[in-house]
N, C-alpha and C. Protein backbone atom coordinates (compact mmCIF):
# COMPACT_ATOMS: atom_id res chain seq x y z
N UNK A 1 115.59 151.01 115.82
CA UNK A 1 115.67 150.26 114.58
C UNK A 1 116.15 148.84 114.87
N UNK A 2 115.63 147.91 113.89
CA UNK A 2 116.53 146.21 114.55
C UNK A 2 116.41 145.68 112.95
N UNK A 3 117.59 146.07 112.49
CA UNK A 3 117.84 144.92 111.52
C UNK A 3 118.79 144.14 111.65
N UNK A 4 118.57 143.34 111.26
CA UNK A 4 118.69 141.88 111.69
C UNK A 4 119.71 141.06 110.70
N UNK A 5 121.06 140.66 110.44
CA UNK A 5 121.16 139.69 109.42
C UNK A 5 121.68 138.39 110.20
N UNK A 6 120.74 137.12 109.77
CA UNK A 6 121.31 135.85 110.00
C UNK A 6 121.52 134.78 108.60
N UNK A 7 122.89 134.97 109.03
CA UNK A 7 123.97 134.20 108.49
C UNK A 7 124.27 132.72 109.25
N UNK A 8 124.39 131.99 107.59
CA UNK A 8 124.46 130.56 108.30
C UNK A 8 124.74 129.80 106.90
N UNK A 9 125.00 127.87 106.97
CA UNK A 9 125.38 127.78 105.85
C UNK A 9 124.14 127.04 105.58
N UNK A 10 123.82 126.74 104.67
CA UNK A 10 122.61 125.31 103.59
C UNK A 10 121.68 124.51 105.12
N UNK A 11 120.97 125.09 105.21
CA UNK A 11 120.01 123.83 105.96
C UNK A 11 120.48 123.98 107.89
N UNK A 12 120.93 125.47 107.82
CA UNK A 12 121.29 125.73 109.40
C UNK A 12 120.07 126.32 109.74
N UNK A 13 118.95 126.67 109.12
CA UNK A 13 117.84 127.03 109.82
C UNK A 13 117.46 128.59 109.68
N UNK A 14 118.50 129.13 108.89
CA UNK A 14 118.08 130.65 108.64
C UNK A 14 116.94 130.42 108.31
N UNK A 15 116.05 130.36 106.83
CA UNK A 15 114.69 130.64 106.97
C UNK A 15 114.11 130.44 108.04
N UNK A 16 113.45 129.43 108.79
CA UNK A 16 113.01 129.05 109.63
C UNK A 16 112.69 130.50 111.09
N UNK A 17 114.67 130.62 111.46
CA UNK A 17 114.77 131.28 112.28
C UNK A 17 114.07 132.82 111.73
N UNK A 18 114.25 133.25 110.73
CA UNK A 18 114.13 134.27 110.38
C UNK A 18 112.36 134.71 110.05
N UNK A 19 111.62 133.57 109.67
CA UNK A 19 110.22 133.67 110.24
C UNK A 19 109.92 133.66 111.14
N UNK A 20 110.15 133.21 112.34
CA UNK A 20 109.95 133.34 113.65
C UNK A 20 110.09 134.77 114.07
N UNK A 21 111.17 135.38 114.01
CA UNK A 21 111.87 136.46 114.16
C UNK A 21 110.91 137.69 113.59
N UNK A 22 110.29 137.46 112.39
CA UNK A 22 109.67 138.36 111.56
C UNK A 22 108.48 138.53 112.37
N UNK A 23 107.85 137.60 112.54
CA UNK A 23 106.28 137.27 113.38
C UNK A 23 106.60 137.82 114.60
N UNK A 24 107.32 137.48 115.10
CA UNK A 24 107.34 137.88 116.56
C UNK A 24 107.60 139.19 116.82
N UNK A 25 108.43 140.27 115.94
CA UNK A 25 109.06 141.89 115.71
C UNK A 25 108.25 142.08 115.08
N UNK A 26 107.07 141.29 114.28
CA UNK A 26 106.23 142.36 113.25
C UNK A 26 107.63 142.86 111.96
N UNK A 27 108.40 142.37 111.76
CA UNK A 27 109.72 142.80 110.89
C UNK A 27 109.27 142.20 109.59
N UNK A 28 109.74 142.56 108.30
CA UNK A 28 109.48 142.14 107.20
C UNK A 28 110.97 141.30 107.04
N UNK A 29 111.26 140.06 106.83
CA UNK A 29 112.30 139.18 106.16
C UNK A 29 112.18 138.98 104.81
N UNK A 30 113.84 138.93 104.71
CA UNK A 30 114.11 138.90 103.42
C UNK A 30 115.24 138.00 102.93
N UNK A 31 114.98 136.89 102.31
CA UNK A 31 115.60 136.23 101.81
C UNK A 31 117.13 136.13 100.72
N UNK A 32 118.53 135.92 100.75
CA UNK A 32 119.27 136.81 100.39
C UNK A 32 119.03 136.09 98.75
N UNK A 33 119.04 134.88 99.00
CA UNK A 33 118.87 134.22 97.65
C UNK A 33 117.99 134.88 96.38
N UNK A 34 116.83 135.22 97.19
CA UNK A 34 115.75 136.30 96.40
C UNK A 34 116.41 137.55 96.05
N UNK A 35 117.20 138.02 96.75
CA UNK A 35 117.57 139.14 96.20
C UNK A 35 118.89 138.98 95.09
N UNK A 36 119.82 138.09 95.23
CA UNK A 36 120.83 137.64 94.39
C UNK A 36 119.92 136.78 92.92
N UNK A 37 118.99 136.19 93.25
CA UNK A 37 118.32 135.41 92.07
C UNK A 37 116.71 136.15 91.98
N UNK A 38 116.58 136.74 90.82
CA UNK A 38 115.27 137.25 90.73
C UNK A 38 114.56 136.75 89.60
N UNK A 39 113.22 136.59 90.14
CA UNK A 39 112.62 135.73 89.23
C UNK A 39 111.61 136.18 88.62
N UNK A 40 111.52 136.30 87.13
CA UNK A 40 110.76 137.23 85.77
C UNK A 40 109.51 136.00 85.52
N UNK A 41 108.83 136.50 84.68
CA UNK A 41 107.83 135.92 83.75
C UNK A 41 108.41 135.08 82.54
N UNK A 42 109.69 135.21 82.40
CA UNK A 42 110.53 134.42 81.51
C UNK A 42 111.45 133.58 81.41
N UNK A 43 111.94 133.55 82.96
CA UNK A 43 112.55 132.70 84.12
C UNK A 43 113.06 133.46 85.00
N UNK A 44 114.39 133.39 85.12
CA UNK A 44 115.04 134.13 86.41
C UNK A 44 117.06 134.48 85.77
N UNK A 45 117.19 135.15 86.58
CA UNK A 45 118.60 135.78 86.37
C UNK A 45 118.69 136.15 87.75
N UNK A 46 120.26 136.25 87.64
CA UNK A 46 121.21 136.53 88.60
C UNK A 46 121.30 138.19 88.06
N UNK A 47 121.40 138.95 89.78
CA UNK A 47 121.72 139.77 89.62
C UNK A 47 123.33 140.32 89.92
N UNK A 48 123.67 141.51 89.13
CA UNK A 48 125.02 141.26 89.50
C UNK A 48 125.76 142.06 90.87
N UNK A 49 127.08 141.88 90.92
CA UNK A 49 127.62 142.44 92.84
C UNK A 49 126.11 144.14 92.87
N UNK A 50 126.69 144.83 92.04
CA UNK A 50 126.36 146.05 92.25
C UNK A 50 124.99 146.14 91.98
N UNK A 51 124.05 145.22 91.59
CA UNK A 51 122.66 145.46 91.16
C UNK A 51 122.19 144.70 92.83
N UNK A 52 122.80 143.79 93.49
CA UNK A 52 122.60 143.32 94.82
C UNK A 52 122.66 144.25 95.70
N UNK A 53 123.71 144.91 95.81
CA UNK A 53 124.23 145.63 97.24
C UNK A 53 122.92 147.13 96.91
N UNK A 54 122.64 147.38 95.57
CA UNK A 54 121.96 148.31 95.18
C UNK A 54 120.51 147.93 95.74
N UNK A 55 119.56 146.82 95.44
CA UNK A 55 118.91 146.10 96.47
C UNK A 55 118.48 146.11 97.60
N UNK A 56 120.02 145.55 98.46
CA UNK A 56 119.86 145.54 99.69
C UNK A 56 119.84 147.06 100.31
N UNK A 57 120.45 147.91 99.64
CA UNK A 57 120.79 149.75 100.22
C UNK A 57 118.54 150.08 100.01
N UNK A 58 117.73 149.58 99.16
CA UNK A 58 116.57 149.57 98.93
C UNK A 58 115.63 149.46 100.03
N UNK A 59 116.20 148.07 100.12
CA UNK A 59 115.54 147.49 101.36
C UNK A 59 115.78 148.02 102.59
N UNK A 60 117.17 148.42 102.70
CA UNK A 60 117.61 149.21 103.84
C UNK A 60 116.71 150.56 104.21
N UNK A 61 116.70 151.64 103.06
CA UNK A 61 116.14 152.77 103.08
C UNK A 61 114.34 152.60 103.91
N UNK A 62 113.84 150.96 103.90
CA UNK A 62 112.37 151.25 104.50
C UNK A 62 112.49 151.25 105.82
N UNK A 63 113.66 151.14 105.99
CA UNK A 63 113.68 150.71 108.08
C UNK A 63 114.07 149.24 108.34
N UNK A 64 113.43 148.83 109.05
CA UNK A 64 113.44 147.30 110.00
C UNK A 64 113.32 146.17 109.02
N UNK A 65 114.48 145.69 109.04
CA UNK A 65 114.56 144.13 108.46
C UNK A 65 115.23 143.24 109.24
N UNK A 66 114.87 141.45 108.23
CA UNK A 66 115.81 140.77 108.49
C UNK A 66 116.04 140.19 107.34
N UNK A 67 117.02 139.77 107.44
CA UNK A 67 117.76 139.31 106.19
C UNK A 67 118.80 138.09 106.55
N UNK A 68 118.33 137.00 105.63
CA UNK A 68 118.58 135.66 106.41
C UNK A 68 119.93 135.23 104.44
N UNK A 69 120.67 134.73 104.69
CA UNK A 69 121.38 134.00 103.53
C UNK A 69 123.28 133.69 104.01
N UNK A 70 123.70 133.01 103.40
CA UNK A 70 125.02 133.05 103.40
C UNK A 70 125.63 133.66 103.42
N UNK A 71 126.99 133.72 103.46
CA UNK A 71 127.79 134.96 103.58
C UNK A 71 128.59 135.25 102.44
N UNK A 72 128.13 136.07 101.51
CA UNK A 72 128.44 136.38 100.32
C UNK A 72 129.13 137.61 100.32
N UNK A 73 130.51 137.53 99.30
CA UNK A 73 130.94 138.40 99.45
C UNK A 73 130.72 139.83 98.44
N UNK A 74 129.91 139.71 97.88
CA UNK A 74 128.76 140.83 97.35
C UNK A 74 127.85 141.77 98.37
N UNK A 75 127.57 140.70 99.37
CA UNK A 75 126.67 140.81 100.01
C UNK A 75 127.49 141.53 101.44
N UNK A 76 128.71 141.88 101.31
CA UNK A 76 128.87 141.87 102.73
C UNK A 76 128.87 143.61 103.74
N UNK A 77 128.24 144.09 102.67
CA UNK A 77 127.78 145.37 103.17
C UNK A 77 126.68 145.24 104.74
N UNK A 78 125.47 143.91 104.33
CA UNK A 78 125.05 143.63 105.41
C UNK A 78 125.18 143.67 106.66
N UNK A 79 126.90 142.83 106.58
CA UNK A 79 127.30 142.81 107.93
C UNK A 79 127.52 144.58 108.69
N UNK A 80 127.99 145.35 107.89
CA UNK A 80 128.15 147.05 108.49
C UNK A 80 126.50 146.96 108.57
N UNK A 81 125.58 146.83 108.02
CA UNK A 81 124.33 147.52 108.10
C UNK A 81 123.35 147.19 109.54
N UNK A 82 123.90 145.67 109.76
CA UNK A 82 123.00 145.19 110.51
C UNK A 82 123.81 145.59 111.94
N UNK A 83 122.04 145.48 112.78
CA UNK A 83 122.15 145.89 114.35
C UNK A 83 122.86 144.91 114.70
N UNK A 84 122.33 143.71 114.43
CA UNK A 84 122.23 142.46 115.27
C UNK A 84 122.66 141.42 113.99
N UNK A 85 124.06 140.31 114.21
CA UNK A 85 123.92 139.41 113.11
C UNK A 85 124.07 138.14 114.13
N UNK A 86 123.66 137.42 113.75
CA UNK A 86 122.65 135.85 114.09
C UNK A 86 123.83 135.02 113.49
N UNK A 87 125.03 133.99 113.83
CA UNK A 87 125.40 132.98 112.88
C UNK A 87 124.93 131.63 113.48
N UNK A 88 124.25 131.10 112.58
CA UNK A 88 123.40 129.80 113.31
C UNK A 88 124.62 128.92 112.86
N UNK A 89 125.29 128.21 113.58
CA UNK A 89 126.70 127.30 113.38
C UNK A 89 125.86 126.07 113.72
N UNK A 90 124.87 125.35 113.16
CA UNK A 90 124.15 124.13 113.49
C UNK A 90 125.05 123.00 113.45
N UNK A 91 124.82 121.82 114.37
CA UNK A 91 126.24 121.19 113.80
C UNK A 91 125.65 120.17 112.43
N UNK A 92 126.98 119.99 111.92
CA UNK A 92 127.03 119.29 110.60
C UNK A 92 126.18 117.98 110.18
N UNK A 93 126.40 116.84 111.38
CA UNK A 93 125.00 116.25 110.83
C UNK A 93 123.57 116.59 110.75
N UNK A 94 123.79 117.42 111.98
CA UNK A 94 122.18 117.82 111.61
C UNK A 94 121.74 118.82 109.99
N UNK A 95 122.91 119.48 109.58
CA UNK A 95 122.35 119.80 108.30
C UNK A 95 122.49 119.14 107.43
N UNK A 96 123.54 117.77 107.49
CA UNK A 96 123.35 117.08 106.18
C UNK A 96 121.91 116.57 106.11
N UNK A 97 121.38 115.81 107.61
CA UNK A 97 120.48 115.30 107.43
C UNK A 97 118.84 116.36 106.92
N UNK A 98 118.87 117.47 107.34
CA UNK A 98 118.38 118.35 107.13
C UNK A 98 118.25 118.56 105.53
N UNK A 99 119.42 118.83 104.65
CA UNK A 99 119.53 118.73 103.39
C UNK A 99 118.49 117.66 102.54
N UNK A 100 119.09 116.03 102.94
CA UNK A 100 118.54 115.23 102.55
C UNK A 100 116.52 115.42 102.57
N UNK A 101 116.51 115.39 104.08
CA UNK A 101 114.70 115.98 104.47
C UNK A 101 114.26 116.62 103.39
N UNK A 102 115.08 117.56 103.28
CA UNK A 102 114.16 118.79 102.40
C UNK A 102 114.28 118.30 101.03
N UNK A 103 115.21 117.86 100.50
CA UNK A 103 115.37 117.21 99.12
C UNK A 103 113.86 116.24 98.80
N UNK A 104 113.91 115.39 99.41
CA UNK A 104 112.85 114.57 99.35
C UNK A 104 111.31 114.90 99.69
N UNK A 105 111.40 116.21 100.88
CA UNK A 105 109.83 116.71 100.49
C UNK A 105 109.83 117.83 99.17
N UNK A 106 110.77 118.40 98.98
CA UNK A 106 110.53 118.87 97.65
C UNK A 106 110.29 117.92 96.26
N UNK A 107 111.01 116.87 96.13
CA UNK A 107 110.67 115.78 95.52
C UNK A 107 109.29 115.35 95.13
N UNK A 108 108.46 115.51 96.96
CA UNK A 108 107.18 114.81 96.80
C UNK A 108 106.21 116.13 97.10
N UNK A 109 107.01 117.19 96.35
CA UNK A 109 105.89 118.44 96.49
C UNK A 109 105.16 118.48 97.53
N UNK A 110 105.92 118.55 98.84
CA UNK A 110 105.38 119.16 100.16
C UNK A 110 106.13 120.15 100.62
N UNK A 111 107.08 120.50 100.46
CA UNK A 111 108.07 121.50 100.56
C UNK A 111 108.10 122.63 99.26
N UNK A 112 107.78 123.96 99.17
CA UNK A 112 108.62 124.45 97.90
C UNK A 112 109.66 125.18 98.11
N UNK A 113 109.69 125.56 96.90
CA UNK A 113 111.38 125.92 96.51
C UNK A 113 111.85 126.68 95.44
N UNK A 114 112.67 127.37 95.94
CA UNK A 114 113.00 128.66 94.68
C UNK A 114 113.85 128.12 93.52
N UNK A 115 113.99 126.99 93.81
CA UNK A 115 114.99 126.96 92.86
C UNK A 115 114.60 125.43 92.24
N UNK A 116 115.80 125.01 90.92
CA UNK A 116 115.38 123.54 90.65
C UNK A 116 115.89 122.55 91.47
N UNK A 117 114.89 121.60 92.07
CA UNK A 117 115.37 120.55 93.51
C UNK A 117 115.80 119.86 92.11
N UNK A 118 116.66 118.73 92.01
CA UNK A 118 117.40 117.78 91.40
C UNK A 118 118.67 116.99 92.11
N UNK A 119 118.72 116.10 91.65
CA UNK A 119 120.45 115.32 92.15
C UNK A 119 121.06 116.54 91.64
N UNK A 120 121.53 117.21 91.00
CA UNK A 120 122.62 117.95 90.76
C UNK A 120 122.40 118.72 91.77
N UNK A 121 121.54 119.44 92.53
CA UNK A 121 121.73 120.46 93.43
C UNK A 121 121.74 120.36 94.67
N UNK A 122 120.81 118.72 95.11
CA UNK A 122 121.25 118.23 96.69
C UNK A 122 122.62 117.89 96.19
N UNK A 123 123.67 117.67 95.14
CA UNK A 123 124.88 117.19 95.28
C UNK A 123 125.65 118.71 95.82
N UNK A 124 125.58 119.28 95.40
CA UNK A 124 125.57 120.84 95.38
C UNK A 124 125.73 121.03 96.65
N UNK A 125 124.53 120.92 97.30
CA UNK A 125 124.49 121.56 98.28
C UNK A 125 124.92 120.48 99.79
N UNK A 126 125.59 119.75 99.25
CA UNK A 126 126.52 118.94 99.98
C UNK A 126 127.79 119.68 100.13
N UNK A 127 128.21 119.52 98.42
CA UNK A 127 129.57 120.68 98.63
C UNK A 127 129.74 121.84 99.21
N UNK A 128 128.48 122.72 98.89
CA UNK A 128 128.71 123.67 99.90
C UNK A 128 129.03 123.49 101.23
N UNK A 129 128.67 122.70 101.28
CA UNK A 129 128.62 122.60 103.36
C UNK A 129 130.12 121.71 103.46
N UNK A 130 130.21 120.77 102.47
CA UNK A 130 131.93 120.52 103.26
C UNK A 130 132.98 121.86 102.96
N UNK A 131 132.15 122.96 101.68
CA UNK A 131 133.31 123.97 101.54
C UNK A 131 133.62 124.83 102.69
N UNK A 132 131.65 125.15 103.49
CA UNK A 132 132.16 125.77 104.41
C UNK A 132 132.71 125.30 105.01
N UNK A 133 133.21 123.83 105.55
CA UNK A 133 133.40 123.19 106.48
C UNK A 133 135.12 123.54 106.60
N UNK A 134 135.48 123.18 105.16
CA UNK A 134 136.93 123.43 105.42
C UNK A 134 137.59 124.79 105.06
N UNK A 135 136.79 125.74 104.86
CA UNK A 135 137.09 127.48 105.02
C UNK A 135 136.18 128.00 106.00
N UNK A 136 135.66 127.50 107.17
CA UNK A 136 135.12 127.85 108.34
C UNK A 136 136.27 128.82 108.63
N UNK A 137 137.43 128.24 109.31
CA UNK A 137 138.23 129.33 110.00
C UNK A 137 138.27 131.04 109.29
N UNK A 138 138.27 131.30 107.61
CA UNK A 138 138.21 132.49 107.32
C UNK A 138 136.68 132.95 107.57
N UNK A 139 135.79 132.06 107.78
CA UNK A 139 134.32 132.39 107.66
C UNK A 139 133.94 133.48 109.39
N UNK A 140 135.11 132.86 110.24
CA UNK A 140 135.13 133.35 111.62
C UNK A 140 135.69 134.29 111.56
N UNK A 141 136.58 134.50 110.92
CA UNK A 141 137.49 135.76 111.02
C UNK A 141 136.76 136.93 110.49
N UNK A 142 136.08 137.03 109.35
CA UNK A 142 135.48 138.03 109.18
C UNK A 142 134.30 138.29 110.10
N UNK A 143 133.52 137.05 110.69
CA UNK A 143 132.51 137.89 111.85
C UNK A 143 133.06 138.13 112.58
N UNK A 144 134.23 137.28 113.70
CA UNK A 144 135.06 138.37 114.06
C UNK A 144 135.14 139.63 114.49
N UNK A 145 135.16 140.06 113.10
CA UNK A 145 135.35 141.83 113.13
C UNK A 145 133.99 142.39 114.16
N UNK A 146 133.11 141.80 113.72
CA UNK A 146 131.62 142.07 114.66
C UNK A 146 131.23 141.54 115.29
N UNK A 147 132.21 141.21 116.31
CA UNK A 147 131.81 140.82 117.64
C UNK A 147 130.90 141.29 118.39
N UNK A 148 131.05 142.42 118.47
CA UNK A 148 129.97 143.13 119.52
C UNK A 148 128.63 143.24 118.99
N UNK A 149 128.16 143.28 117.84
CA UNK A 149 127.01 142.88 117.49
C UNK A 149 126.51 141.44 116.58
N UNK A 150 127.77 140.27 117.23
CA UNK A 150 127.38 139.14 117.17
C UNK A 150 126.94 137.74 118.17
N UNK A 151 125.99 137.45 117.58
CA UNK A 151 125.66 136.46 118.66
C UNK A 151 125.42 134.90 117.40
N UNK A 152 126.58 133.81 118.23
CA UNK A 152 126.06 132.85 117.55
C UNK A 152 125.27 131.47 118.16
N UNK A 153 124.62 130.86 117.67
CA UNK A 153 123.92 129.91 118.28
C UNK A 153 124.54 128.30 117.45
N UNK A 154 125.01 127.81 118.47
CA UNK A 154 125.13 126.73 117.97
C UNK A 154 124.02 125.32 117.92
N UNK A 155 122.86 125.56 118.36
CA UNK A 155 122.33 124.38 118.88
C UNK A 155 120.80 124.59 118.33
N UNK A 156 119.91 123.86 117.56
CA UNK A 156 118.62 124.11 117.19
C UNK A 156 117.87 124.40 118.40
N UNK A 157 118.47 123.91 119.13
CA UNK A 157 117.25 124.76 120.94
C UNK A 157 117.69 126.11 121.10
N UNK A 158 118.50 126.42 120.95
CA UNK A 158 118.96 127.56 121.28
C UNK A 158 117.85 128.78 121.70
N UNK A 159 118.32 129.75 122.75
CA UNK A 159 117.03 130.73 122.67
C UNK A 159 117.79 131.56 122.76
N UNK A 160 117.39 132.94 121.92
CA UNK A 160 118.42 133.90 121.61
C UNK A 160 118.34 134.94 122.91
């Protein structure tokens, strides 16, 4: 079995990594955002802790995944589930600048996106990244615990 969760913060490259990963294992990926935000014919809602972890136990039951999102603490059943967890620690300018990139091809509709691109949410998703920045140290401590089935990459070259 190889499921897979990579964890990382805004613009460290989880999707990315996690298509690669899929193509190359033949693995089905899964996006955590998609599963926390689901989207109807009437718009979308949040689902709640227990309608998530209920979800992910779903997805679990078919076999082989990956599962790429932040580290949510709804979500953190993942970490027990998975074989293998991935923390892509990219360094910080490269995701601000990364952020910005993607802001602006979503802007000019070359990029899409699950969600609404706007100034309010590249502001957003600035904060996130200085939040992880300055609660990194608890962010370590809990992978930590799963050391032995962690591997992190700090560097966009990286080869796992």
């Amino acid at each position: 079995m190889s499921k897979i969760y990579i964890v990382g913060i805004v613009a460290s490259g989880k999707t990315t990594l996690a298509k690669k990963l899929s193509k190359e294992m033949n693995i089905p990926h899964y996006e955590l955002d998609c599963i926390v935000h689901v989207k109807t014919e009437n718009g979308s809602y949040k689902r709640t802790p227990e309608e998530q972890v209920q979800e992910i136990k779903r997805i679990d039951e078919l076999g082989d995944w990956i599962i790429e999102g932040t580290l949510r603490s709804s979500c953190h059943c993942l970490l027990e589930m998975a074989d293998k967890i991935i923390f892509l620690d990219t360094p910080l300018w490269l995701r601000k600048c990364r952020i910005l990139t993607r802001f602006i091809k979503q802007q000019l509709h070359i990029e899409p996106c699950h969600y609404k691109s706007d100034f309010n949410m590249l502001r957003l998703m600035y904060k996130w990244t200085d939040d992880f920045e300055n609660n990194r140290k608890q962010f370590e401590e809990i992978l930590s615990t799963y050391k032995y089935k962690l591997t992190t990459i700090a560097s966009s070259n990286a080869k796992l």
